[in-house]
N, C-alpha and C. Protein backbone atom coordinates (compact mmCIF):
# COMPACT_ATOMS: atom_id res chain seq x y z
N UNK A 1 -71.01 -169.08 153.38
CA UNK A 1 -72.11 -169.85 152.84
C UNK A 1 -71.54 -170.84 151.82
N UNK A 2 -72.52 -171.81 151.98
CA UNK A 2 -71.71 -172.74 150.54
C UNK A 2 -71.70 -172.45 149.69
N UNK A 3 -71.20 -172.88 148.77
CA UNK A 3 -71.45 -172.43 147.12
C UNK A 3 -72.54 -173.87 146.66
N UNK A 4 -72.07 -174.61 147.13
CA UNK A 4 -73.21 -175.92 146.37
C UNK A 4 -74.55 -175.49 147.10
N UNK A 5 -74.59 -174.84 148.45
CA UNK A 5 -75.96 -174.47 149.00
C UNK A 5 -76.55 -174.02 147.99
N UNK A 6 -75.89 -173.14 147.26
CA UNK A 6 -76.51 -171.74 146.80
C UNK A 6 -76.66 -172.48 145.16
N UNK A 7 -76.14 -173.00 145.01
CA UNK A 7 -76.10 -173.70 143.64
C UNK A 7 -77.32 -174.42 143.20
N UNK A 8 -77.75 -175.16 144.55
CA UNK A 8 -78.60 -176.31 144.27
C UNK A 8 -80.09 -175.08 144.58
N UNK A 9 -80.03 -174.01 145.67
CA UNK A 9 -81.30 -173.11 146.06
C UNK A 9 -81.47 -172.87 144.47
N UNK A 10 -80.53 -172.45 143.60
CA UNK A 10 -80.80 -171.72 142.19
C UNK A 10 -81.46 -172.52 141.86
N UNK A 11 -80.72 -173.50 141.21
CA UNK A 11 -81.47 -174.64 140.27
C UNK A 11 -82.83 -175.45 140.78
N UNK A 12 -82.81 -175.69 142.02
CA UNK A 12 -84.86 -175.52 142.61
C UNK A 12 -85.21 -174.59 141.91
N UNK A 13 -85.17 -173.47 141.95
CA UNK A 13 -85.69 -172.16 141.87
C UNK A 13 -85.96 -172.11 140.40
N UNK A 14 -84.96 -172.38 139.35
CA UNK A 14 -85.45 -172.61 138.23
C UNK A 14 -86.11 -173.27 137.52
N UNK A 15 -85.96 -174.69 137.79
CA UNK A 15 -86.89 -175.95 138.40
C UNK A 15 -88.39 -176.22 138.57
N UNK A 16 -88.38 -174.76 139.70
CA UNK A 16 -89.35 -174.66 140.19
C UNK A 16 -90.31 -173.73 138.59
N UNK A 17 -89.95 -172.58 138.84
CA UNK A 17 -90.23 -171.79 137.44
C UNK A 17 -90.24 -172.20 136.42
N UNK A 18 -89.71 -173.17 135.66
CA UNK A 18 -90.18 -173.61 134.62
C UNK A 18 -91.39 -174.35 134.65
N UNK A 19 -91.37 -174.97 135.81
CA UNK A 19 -92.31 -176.34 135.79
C UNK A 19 -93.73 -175.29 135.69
N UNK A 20 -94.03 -174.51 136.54
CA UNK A 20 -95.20 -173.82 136.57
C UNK A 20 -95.40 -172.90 134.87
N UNK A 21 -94.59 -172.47 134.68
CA UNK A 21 -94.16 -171.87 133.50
C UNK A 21 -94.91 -172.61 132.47
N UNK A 22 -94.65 -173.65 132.46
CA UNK A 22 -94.70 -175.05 131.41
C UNK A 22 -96.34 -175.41 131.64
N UNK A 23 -96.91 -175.43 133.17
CA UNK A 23 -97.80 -175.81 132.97
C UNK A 23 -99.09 -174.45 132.83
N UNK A 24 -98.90 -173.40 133.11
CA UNK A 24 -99.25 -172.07 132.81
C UNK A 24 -99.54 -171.58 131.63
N UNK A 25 -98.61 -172.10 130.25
CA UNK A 25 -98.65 -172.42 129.02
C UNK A 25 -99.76 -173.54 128.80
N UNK A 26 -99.34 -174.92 129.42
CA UNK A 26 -100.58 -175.68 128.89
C UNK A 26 -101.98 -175.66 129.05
N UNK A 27 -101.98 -174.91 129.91
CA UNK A 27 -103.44 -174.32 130.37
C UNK A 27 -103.82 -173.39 129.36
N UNK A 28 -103.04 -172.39 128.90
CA UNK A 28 -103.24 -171.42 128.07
C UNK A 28 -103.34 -171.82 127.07
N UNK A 29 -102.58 -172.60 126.46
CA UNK A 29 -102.78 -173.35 125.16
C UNK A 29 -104.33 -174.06 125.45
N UNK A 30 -104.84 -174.91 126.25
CA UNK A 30 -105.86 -175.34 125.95
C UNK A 30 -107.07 -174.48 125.56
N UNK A 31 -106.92 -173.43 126.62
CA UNK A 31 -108.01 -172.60 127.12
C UNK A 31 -107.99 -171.66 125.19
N UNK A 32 -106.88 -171.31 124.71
CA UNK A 32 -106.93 -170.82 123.51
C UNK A 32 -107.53 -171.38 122.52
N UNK A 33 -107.56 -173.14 122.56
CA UNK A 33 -108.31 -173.78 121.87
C UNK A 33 -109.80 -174.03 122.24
N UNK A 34 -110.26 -173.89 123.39
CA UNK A 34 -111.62 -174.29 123.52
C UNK A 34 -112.73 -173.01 123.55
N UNK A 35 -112.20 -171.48 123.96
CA UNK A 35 -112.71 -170.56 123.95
C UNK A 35 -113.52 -170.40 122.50
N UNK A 36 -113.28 -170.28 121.82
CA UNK A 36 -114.17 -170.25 120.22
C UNK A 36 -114.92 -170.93 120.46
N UNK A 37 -115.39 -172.39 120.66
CA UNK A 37 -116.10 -173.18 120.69
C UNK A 37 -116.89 -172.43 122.20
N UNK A 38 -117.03 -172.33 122.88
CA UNK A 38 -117.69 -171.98 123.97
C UNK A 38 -118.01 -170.44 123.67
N UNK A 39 -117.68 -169.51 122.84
CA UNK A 39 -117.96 -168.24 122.36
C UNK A 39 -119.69 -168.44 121.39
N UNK A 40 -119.10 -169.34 120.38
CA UNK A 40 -120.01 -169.81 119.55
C UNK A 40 -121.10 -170.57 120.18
N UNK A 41 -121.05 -171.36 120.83
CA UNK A 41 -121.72 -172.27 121.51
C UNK A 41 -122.92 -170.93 122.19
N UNK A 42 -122.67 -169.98 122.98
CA UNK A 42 -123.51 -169.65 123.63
C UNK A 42 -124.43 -168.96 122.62
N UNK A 43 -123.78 -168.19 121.19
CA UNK A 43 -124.74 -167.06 120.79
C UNK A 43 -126.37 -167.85 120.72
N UNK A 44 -126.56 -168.85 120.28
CA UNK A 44 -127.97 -169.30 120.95
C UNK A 44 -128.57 -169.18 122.13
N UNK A 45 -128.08 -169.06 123.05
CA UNK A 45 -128.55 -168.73 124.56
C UNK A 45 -128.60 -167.16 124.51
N UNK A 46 -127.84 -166.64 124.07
CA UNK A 46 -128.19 -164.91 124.00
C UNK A 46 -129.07 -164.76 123.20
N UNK A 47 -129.32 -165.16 121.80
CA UNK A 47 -130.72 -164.67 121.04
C UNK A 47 -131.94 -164.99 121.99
N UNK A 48 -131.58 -166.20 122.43
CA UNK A 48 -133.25 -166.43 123.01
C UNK A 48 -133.29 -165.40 124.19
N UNK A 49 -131.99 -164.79 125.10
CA UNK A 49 -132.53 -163.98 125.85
C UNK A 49 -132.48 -163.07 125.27
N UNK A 50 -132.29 -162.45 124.07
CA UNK A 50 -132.58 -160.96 123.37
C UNK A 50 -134.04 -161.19 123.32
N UNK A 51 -134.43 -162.34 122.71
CA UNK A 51 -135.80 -162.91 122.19
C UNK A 51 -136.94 -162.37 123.72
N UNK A 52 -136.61 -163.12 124.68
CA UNK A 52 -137.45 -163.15 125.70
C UNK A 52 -136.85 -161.85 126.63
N UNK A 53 -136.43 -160.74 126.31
CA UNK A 53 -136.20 -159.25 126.69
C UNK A 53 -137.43 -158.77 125.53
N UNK A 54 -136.91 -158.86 124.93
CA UNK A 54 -137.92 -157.85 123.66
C UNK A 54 -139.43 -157.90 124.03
N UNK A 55 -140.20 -159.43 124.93
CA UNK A 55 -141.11 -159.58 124.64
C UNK A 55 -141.44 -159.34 126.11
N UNK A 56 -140.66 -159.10 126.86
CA UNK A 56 -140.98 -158.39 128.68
C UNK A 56 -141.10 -156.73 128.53
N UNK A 57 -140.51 -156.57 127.00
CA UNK A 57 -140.14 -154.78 127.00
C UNK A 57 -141.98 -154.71 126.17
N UNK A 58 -142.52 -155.71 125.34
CA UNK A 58 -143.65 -155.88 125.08
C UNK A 58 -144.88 -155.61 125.92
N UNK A 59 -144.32 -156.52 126.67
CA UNK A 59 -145.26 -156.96 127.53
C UNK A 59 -145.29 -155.35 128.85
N UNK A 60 -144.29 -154.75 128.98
CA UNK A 60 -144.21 -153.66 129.78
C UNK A 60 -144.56 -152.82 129.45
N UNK A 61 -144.43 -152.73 127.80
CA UNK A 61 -144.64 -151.18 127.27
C UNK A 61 -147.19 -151.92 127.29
N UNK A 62 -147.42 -152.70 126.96
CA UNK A 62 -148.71 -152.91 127.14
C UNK A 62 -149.57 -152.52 128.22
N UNK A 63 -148.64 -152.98 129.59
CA UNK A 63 -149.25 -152.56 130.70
C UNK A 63 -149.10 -151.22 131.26
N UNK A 64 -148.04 -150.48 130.52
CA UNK A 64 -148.37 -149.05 130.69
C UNK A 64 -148.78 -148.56 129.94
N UNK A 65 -149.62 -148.66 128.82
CA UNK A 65 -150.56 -148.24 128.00
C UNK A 65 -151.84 -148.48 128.91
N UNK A 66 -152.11 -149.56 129.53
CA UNK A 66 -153.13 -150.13 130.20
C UNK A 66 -153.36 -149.21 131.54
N UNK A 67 -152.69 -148.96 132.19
CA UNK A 67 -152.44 -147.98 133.36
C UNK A 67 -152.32 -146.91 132.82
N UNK A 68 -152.36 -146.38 132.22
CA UNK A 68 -152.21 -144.76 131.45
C UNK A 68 -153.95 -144.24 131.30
N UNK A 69 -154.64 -145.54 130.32
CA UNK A 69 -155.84 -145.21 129.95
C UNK A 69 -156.70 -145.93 131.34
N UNK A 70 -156.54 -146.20 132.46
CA UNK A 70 -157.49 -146.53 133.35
C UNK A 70 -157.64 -145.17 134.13
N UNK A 71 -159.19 -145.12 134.15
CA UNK A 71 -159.76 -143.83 135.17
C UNK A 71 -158.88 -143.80 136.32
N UNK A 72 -158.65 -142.25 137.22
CA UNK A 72 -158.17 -142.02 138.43
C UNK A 72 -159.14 -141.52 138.85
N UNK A 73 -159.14 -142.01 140.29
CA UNK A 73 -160.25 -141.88 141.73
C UNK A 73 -159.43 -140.39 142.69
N UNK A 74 -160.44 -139.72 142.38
CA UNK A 74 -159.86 -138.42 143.45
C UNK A 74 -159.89 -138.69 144.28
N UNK A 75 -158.77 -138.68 145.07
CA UNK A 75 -158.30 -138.44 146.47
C UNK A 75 -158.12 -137.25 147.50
N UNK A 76 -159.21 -137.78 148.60
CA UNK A 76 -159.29 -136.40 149.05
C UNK A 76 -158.58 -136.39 150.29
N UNK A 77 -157.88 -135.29 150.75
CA UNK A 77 -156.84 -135.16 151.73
C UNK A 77 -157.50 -134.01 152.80
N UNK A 78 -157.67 -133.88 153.62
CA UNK A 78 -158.14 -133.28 154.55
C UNK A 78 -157.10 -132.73 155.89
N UNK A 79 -157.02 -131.78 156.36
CA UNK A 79 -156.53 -131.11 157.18
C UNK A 79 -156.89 -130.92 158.36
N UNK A 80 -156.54 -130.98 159.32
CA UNK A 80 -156.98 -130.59 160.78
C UNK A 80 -156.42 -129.77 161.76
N UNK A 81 -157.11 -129.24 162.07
CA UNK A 81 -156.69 -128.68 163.51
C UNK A 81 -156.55 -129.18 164.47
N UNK A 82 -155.28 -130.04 165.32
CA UNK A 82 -155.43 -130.56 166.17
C UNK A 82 -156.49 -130.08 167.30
N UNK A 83 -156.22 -129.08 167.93
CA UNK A 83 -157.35 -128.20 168.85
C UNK A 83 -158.65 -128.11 168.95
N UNK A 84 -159.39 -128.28 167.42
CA UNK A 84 -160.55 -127.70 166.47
C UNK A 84 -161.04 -129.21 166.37
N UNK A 85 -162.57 -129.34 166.28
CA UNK A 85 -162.97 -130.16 165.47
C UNK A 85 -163.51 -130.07 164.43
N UNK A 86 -163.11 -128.79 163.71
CA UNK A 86 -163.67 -128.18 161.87
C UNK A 86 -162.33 -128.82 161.40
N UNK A 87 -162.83 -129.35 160.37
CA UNK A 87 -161.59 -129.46 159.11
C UNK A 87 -161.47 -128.04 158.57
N UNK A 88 -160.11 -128.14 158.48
CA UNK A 88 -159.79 -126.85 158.16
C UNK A 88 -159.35 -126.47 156.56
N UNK A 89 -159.11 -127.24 156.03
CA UNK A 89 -159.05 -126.93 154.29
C UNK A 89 -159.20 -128.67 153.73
N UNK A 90 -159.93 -128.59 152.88
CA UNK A 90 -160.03 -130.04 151.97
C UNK A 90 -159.16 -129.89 150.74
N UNK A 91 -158.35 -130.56 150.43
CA UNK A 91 -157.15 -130.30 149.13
C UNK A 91 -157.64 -131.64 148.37
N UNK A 92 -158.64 -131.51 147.07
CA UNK A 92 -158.84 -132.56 145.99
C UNK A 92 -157.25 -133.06 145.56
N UNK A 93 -156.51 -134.36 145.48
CA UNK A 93 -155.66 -134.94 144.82
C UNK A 93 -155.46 -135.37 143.59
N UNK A 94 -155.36 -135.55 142.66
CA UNK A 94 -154.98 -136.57 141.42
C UNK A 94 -154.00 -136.96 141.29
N UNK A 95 -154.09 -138.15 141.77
CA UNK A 95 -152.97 -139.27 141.31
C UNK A 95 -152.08 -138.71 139.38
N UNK A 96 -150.97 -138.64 139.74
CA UNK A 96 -150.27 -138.47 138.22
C UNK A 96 -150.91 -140.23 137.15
N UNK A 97 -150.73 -139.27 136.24
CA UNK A 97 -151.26 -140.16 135.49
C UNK A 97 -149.97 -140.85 134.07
């Protein structure tokens, strides 16, 4: 094998690795500088959705107060005898409340 083959494959190779290296860093470097600003930037968008959670957990905990205190309609369930035309036991229901 040559030796300059192998000489010149290295030095691509390092070439190669730095360059990405280099730009892998500048990415990182940017991204280190703009993250704070985009950290900060959002906590306004999270209060308002803490804001508009709190007031669905409001608004949820109301309507099951509302459904808690509304009357239940007995439900009546009936049994048959396929064979028979007597009902054979009537079982009153209540819906959980």
């Amino acid at each position: 094998m040559d030796t300059d083959a192998v000489a010149h494959a290295a030095y691509g190779f390092g070439t190669f690795f730095w360059f990405f290296l280099f730009v892998f860093g500048l990415i990182l470097s940017i991204l280190w500088i703009l993250v704070p600003f985009a950290i900060f930037g959002i906590k306004g968008i999270l209060r308002r959705i803490a804001r508009s959670l709190e007031n669905l957990e409001k608004q949820n905990a109301d309507l099951l107060v509302h459904w808690r205190e509304t009357p239940r309609v007995v439900e009546q369930v009936s049994y048959r005898d396929p064979d028979a035309p007597v009902v054979v036991a009537r079982d009153p229901r209540y819906p959980p409340a």
